[in-house]
C-alpha atoms as a PDB file:
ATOM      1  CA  UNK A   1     -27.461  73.176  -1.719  1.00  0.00           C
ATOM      2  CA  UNK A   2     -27.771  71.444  -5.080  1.00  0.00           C
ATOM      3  CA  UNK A   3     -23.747  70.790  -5.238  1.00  0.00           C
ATOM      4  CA  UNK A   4     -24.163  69.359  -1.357  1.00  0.00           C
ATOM      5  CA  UNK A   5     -26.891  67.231  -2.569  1.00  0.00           C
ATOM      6  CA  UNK A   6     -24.847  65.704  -5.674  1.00  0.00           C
ATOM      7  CA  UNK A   7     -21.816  65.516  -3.167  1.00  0.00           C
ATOM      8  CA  UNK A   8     -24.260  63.189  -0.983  1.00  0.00           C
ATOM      9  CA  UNK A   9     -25.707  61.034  -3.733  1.00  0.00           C
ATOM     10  CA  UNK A  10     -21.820  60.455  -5.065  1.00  0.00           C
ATOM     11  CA  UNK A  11     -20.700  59.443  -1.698  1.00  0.00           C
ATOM     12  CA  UNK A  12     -23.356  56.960  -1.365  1.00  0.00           C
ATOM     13  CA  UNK A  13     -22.955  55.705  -4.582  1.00  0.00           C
ATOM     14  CA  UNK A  14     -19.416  54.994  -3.887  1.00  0.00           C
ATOM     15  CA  UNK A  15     -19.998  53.552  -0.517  1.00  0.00           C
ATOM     16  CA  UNK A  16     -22.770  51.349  -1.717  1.00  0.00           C
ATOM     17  CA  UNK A  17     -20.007  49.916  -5.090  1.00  0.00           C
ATOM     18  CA  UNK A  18     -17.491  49.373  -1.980  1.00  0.00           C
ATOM     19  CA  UNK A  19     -19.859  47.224  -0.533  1.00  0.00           C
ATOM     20  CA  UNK A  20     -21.307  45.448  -2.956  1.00  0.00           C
ATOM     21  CA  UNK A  21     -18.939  45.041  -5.727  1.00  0.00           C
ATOM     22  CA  UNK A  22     -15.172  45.302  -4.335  1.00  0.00           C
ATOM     23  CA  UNK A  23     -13.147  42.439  -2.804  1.00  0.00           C
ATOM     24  CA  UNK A  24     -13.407  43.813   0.998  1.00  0.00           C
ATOM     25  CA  UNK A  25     -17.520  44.101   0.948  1.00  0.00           C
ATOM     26  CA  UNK A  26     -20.277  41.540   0.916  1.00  0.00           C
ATOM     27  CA  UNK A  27     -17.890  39.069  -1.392  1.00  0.00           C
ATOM     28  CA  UNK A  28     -15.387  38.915   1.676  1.00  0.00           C
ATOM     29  CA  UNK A  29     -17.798  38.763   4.451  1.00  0.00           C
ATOM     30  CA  UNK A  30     -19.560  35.394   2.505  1.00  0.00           C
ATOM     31  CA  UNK A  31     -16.401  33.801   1.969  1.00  0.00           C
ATOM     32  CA  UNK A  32     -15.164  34.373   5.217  1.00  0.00           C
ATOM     33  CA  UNK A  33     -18.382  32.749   6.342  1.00  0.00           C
ATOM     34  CA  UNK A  34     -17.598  29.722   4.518  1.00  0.00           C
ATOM     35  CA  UNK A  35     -14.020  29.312   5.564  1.00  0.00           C
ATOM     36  CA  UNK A  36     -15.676  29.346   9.250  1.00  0.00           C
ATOM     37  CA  UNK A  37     -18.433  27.026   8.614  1.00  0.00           C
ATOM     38  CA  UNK A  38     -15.825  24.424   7.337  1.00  0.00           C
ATOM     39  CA  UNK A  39     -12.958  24.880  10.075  1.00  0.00           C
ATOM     40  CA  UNK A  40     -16.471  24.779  12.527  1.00  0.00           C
ATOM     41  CA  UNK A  41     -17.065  20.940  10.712  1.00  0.00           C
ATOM     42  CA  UNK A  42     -13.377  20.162  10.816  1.00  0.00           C
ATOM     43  CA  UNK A  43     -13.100  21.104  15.009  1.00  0.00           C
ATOM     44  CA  UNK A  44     -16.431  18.823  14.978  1.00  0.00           C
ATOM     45  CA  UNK A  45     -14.861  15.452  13.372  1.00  0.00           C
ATOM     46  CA  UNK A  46     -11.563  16.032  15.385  1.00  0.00           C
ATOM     47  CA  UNK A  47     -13.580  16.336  18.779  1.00  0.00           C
ATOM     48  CA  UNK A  48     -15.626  13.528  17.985  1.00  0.00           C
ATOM     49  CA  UNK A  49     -11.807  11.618  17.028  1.00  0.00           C
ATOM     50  CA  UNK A  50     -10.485  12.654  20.364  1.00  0.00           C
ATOM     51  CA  UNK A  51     -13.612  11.635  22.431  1.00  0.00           C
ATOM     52  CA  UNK A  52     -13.157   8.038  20.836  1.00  0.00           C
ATOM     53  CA  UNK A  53      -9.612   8.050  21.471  1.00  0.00           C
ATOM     54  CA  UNK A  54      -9.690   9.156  25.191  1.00  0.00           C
ATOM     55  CA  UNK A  55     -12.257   6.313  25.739  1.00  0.00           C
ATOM     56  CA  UNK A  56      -9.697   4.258  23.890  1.00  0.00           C
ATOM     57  CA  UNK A  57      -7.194   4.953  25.906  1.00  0.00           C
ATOM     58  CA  UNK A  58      -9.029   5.128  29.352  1.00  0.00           C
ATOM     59  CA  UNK A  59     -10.558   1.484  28.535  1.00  0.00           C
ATOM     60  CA  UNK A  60      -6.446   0.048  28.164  1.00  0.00           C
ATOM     61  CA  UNK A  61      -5.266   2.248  30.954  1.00  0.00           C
ATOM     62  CA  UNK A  62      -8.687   0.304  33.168  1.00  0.00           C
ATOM     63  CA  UNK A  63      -9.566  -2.723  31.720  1.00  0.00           C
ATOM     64  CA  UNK A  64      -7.594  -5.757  30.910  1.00  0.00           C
ATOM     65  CA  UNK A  65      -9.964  -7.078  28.089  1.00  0.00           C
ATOM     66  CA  UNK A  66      -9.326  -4.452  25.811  1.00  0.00           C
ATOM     67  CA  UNK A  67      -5.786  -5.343  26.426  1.00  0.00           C
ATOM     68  CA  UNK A  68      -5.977  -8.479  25.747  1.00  0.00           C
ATOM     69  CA  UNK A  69      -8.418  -8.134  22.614  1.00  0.00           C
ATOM     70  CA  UNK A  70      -5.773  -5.852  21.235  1.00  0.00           C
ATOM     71  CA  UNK A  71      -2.675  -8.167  22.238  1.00  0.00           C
ATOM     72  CA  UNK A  72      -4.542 -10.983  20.323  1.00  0.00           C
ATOM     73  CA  UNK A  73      -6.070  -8.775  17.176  1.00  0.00           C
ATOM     74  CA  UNK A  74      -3.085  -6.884  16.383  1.00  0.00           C
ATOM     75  CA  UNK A  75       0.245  -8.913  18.297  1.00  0.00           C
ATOM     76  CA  UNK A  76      -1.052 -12.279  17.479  1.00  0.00           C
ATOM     77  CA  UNK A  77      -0.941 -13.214  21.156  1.00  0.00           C
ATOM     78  CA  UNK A  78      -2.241 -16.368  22.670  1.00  0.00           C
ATOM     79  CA  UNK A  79      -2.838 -16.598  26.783  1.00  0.00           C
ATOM     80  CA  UNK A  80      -1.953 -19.444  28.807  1.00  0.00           C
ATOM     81  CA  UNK A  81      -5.010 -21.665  28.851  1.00  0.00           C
ATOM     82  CA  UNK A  82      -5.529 -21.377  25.223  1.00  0.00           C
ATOM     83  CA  UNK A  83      -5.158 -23.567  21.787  1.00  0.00           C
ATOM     84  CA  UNK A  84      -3.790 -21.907  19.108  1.00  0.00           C
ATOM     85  CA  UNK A  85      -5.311 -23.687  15.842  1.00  0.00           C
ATOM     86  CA  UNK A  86      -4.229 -22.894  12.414  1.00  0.00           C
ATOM     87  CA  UNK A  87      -6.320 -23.282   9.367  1.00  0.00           C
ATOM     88  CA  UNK A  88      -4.580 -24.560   5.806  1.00  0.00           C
ATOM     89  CA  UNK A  89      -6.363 -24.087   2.837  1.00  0.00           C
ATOM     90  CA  UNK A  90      -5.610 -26.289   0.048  1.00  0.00           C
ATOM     91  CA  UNK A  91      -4.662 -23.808  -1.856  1.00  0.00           C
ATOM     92  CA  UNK A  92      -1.819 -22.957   0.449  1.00  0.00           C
ATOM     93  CA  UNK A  93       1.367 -24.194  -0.787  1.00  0.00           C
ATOM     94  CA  UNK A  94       3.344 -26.554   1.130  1.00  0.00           C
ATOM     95  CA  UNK A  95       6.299 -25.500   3.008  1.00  0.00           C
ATOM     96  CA  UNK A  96       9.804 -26.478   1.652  1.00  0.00           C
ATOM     97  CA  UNK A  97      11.112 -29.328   2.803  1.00  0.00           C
ATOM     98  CA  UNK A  98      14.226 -28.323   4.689  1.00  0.00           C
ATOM     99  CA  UNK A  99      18.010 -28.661   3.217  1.00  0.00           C
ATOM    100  CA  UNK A 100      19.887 -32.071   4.546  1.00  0.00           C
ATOM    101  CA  UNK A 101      22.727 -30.706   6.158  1.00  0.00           C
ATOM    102  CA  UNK A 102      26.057 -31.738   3.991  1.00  0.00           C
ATOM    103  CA  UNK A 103      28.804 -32.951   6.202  1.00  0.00           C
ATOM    104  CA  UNK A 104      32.188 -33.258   5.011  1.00  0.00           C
ATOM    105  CA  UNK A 105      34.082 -36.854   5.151  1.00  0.00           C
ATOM    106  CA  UNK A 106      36.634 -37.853   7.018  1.00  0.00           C
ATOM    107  CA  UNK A 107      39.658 -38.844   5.075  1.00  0.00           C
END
C-alpha cells in the first residue's frame, strides 16, 4: 500500500510540473490566449475598414456627388457651369518666358 501511495504522490507530482512548468501547460494555454485576443482586434479594425469601404463604394455606385467630389478632389476636374480660379502666391516663381522660334534665312 505504502509503494502504491508513493507511486500516486510521484504521478501527481509529475502531472502537476507538466502543467505548470513545461512549454505545453499553463505557459502555452496564456500565450495562445494572447495570440487570439490580438488576431480578435485585428478581424475588428479590418471589419470596421470593410464596412467604410462598402459604404464607399455603394455611395459612387448610387450617388453622383460623391462622384463628383472625388472627380474634383483627386482628378482635378471642373463641371460645365463652373470657374476654375487659380491662386499665385508671390512667392511663386514666374513661368519662363517661352523660346522665340529661330527660323533659318533664305539665301
Amino acid at each position: 500500500m505504502r509503494i502504491f501511495a508513493v507511486a500516486l504522490g510521484l504521478a501527481l507530482v509529475l502531472l502537476q510540473y507538466r502543467l505548470w512548468v513545461s512549454d505545453q501547460g499553463t505557459r502555452e494555454v496564456t500565450r495562445l490566449q494572447a495570440a487570439v485576443d490580438a488576431q480578435t482586434a485585428a478581424n475588428r479594425e479590418q471589419s470596421e475598414r470593410n464596412r467604410q469601404l462598402v459604404a464607399e463604394v455603394t455611395d459612387l455606385k448610387v450617388g453622383l456627388t460623391a462622384l463628383e467630389e472625388r472627380a474634383r478632389s483627386e482628378l482635378g476636374m471642373v463641371g460645365n457651369s463652373e470657374t476654375f480660379y487659380q491662386v499665385v502666391t508671390s512667392g511663386t516663381p514666374a513661368p519662363a518666358a517661352p523660346a522665340t522660334p529661330i527660323t533659318a534665312r533664305a539665301q
